[in-house]
PDB file of N, CA and C in Angstrom:
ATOM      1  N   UNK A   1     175.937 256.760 130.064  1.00  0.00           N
ATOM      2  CA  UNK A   1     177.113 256.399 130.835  1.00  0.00           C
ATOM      3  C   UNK A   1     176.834 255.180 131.717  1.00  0.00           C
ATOM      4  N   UNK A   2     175.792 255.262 132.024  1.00  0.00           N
ATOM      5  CA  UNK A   2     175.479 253.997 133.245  1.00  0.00           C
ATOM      6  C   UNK A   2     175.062 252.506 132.252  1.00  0.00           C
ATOM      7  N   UNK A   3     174.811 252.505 130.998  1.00  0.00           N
ATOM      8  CA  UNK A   3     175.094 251.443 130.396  1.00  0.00           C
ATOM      9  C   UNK A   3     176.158 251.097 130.087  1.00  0.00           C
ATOM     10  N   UNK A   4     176.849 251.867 129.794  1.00  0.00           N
ATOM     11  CA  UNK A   4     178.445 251.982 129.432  1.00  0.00           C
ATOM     12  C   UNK A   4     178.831 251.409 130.397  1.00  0.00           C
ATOM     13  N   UNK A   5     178.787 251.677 131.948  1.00  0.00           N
ATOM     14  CA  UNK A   5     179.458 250.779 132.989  1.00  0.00           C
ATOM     15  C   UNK A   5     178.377 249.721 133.209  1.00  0.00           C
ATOM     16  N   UNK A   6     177.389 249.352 132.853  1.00  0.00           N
ATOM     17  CA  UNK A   6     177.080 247.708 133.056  1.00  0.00           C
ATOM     18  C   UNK A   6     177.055 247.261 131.712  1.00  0.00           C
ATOM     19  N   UNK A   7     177.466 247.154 130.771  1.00  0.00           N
ATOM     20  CA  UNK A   7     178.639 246.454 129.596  1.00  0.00           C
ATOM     21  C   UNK A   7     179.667 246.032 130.174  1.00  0.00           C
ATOM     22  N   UNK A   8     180.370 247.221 130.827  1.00  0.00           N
ATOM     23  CA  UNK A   8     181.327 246.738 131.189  1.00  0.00           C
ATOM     24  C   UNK A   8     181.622 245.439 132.685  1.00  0.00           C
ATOM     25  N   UNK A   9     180.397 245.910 133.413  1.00  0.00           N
ATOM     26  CA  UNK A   9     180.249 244.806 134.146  1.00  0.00           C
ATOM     27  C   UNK A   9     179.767 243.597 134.047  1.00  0.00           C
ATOM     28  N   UNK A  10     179.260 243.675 133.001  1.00  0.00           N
ATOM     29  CA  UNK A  10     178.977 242.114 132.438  1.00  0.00           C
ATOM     30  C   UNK A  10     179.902 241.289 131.784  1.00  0.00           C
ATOM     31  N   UNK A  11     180.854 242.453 131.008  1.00  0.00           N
ATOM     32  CA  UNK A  11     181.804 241.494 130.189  1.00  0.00           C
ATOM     33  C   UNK A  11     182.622 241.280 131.139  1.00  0.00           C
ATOM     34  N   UNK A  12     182.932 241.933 132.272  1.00  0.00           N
ATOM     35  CA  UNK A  12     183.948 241.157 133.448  1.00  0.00           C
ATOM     36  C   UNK A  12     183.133 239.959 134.150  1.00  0.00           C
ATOM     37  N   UNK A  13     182.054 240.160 134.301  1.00  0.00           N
ATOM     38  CA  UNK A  13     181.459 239.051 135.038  1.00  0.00           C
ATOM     39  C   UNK A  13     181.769 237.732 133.765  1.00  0.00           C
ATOM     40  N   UNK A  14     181.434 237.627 132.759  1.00  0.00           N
ATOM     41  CA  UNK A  14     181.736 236.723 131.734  1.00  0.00           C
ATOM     42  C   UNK A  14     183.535 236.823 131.636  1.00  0.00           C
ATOM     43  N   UNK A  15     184.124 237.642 131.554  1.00  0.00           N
ATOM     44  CA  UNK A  15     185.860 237.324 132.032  1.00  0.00           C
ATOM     45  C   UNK A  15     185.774 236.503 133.022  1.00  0.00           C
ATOM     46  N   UNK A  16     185.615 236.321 134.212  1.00  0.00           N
ATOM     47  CA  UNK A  16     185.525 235.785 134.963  1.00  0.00           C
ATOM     48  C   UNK A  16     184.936 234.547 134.962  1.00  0.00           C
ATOM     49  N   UNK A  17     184.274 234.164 134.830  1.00  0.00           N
ATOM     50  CA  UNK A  17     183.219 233.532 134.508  1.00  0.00           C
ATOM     51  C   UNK A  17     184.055 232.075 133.249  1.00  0.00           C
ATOM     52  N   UNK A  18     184.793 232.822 132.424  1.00  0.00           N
ATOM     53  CA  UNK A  18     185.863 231.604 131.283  1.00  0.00           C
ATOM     54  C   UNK A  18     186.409 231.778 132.341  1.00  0.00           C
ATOM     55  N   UNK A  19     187.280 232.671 132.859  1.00  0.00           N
ATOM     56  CA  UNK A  19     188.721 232.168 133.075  1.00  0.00           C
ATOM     57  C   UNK A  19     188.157 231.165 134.380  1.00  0.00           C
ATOM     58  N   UNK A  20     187.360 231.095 135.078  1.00  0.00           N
ATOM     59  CA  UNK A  20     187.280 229.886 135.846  1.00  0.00           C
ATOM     60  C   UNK A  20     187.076 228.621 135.079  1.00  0.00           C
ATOM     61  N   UNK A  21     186.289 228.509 133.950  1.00  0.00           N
ATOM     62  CA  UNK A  21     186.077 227.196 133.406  1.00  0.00           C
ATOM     63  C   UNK A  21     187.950 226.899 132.799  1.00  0.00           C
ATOM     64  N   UNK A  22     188.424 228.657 132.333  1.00  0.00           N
ATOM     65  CA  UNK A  22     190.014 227.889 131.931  1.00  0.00           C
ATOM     66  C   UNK A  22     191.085 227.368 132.712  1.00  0.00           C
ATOM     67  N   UNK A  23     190.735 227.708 133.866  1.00  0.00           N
ATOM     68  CA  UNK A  23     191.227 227.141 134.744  1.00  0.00           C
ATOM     69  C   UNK A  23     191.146 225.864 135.320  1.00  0.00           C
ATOM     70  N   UNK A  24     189.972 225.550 135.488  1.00  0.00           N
ATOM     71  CA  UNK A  24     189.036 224.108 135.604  1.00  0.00           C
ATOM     72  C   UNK A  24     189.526 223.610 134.271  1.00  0.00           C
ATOM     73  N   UNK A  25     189.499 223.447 133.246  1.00  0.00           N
ATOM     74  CA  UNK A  25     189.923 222.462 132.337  1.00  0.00           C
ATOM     75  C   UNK A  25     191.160 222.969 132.107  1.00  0.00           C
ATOM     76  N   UNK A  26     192.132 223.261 132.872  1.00  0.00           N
ATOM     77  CA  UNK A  26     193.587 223.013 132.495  1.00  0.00           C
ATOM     78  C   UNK A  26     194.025 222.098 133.320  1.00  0.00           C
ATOM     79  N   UNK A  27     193.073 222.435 134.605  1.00  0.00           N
ATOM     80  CA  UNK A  27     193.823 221.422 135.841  1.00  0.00           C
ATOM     81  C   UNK A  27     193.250 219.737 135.670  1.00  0.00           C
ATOM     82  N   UNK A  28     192.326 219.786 135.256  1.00  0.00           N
ATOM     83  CA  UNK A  28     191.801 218.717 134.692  1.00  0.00           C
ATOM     84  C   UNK A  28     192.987 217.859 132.955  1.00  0.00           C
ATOM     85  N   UNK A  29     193.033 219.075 132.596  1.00  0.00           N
ATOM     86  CA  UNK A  29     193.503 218.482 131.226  1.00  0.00           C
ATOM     87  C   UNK A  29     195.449 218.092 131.824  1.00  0.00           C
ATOM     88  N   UNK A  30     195.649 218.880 132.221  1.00  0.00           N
ATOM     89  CA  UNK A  30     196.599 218.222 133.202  1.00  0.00           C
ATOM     90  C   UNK A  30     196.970 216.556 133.749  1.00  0.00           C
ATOM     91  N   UNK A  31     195.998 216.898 134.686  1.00  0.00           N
ATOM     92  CA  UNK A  31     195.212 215.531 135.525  1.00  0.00           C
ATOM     93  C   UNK A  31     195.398 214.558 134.443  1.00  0.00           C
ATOM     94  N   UNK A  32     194.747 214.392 133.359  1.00  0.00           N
ATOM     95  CA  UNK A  32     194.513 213.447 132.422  1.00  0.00           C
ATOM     96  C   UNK A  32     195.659 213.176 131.815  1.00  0.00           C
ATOM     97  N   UNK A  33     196.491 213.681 131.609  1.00  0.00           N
ATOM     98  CA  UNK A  33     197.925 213.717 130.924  1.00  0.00           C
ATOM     99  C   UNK A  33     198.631 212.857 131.723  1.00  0.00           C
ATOM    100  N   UNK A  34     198.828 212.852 132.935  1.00  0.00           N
ATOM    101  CA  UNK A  34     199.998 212.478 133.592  1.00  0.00           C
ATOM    102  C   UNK A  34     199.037 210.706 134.016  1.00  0.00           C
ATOM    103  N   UNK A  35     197.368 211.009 134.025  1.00  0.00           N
ATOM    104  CA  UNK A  35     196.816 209.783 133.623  1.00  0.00           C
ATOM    105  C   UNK A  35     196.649 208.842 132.633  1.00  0.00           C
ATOM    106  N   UNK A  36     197.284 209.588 131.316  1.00  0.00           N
ATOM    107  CA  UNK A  36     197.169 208.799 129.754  1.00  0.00           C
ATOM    108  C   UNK A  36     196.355 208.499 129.387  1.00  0.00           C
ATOM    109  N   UNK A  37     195.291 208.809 129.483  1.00  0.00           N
ATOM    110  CA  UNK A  37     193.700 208.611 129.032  1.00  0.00           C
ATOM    111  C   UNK A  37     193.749 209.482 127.612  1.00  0.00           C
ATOM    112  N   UNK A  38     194.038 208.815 127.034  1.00  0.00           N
ATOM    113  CA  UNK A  38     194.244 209.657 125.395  1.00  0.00           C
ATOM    114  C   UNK A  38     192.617 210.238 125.176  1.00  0.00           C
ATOM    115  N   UNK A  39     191.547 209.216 124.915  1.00  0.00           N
ATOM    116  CA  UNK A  39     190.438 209.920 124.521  1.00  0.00           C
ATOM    117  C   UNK A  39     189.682 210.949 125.199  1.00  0.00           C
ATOM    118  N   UNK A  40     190.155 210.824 126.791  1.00  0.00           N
ATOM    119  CA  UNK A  40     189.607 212.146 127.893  1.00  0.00           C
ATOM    120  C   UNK A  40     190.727 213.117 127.581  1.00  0.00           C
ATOM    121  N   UNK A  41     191.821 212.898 127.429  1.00  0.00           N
ATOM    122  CA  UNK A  41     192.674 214.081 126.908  1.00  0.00           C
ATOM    123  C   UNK A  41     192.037 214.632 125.585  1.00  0.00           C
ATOM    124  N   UNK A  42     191.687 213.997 124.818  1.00  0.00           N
ATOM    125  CA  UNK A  42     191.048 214.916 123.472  1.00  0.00           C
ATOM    126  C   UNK A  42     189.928 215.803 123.826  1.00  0.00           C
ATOM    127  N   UNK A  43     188.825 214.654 124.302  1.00  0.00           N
ATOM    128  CA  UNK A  43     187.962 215.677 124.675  1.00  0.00           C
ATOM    129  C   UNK A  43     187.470 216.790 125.633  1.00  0.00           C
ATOM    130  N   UNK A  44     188.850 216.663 126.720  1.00  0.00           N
ATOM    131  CA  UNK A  44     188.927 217.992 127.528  1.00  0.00           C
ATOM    132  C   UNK A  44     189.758 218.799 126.706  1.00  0.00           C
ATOM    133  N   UNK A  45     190.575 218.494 125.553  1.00  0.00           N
ATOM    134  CA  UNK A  45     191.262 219.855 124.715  1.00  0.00           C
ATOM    135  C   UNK A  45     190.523 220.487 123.797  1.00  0.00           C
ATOM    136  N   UNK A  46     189.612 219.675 123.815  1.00  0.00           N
ATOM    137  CA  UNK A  46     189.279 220.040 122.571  1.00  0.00           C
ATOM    138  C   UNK A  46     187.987 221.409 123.458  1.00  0.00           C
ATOM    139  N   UNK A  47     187.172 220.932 124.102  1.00  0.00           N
ATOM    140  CA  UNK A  47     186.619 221.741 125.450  1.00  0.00           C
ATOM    141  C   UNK A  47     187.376 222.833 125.522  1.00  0.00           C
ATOM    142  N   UNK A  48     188.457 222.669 126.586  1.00  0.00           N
ATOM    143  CA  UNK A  48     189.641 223.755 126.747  1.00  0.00           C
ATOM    144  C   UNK A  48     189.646 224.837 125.766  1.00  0.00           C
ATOM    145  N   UNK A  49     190.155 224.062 124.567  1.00  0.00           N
ATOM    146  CA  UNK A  49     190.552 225.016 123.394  1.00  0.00           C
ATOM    147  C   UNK A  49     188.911 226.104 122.873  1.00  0.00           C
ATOM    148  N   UNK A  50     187.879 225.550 123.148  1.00  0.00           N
ATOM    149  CA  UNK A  50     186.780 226.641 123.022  1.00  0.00           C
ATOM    150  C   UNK A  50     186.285 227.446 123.904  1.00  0.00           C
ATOM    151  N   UNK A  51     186.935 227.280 125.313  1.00  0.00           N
ATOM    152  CA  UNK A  51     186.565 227.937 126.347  1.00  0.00           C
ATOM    153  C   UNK A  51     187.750 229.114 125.937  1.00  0.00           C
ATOM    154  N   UNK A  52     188.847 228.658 125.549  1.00  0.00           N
ATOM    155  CA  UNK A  52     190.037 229.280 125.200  1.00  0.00           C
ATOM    156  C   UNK A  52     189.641 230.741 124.031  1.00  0.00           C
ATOM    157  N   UNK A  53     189.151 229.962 123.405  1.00  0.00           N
ATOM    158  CA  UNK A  53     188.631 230.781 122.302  1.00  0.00           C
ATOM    159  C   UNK A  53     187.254 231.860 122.512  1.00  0.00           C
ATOM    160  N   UNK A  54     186.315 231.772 123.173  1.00  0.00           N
ATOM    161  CA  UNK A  54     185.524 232.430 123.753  1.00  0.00           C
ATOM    162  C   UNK A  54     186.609 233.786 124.794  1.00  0.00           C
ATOM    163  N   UNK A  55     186.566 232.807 125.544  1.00  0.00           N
ATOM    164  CA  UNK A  55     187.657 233.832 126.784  1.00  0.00           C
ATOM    165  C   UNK A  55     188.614 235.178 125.872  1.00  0.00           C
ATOM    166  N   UNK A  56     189.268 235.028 124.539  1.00  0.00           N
ATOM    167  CA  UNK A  56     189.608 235.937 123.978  1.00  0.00           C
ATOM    168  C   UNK A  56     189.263 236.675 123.278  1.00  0.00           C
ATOM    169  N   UNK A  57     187.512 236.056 122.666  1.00  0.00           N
ATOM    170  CA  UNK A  57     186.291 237.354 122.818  1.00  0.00           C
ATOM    171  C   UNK A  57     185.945 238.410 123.365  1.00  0.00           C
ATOM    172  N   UNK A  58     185.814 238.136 124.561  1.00  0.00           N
ATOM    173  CA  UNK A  58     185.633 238.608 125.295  1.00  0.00           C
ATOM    174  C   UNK A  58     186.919 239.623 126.003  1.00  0.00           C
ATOM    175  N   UNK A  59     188.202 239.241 125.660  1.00  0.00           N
ATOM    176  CA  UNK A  59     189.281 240.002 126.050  1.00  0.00           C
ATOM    177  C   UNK A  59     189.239 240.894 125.254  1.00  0.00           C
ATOM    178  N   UNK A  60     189.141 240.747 123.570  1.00  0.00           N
ATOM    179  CA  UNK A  60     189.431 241.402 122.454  1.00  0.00           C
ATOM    180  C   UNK A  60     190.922 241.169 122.285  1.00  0.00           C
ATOM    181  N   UNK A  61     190.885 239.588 122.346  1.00  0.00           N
ATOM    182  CA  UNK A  61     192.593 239.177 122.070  1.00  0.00           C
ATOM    183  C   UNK A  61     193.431 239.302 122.989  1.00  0.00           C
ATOM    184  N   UNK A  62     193.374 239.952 124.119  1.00  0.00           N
ATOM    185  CA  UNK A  62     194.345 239.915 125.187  1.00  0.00           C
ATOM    186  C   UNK A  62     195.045 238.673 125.477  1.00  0.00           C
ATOM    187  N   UNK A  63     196.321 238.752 125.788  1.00  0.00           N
ATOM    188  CA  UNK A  63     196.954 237.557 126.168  1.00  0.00           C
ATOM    189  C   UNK A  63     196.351 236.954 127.494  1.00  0.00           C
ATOM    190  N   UNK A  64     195.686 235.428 127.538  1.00  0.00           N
ATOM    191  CA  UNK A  64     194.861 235.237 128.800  1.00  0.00           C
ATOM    192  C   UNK A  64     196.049 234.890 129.881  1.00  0.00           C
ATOM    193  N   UNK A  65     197.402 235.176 130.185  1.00  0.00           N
ATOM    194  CA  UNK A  65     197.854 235.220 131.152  1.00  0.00           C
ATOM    195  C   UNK A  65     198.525 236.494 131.858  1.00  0.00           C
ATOM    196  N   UNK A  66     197.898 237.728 130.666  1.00  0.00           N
ATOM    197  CA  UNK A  66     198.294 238.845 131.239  1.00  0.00           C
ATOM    198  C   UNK A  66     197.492 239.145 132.902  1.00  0.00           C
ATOM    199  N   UNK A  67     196.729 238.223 133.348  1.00  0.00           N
ATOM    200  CA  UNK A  67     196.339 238.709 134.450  1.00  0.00           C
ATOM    201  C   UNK A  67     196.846 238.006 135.637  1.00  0.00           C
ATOM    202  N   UNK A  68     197.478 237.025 135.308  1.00  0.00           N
ATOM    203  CA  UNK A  68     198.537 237.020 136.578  1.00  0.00           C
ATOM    204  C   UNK A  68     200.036 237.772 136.513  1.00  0.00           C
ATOM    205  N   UNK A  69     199.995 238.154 135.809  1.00  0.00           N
ATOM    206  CA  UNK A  69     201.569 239.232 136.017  1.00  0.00           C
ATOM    207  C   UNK A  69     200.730 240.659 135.959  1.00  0.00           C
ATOM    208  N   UNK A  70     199.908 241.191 135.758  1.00  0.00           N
ATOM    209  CA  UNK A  70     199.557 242.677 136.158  1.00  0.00           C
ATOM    210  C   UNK A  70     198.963 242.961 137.526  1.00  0.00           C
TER     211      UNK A  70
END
């Protein structure tokens, strides 16, 4: 049982852990948009989009904005 709850505390520490980098490269990928920097826009989406993809590893597919409305 007590591994069972530090699994589980690790995979929140790693939840945590993306959703700050997804957060950090949205506000950034943002930033760059309204700057027009086409080639820093690629390569923060392209970034984004694997932090994106990890982060729902780790959810097991959860929608990553179910945690600001719950």
């Amino acid at each position: 049982m007590e591994n069972m709850n530090m699994n589980k505390e690790l995979i929140q520490q790693q939840t945590d852990k993306l959703e700050y980098y997804y957060n950090l490269m949205l506000e950034k990928l943002c930033n760059m948009v309204i700057a027009s920097n086409a080639s820093e826009v690629h390569e923060i989406t392209r970034s984004f989009c694997e932090v994106l993809s990890d982060y729902k590893k780790y959810t097991d597919g959860k929608n990553i904005f179910n945690s600001y409305t719950e």
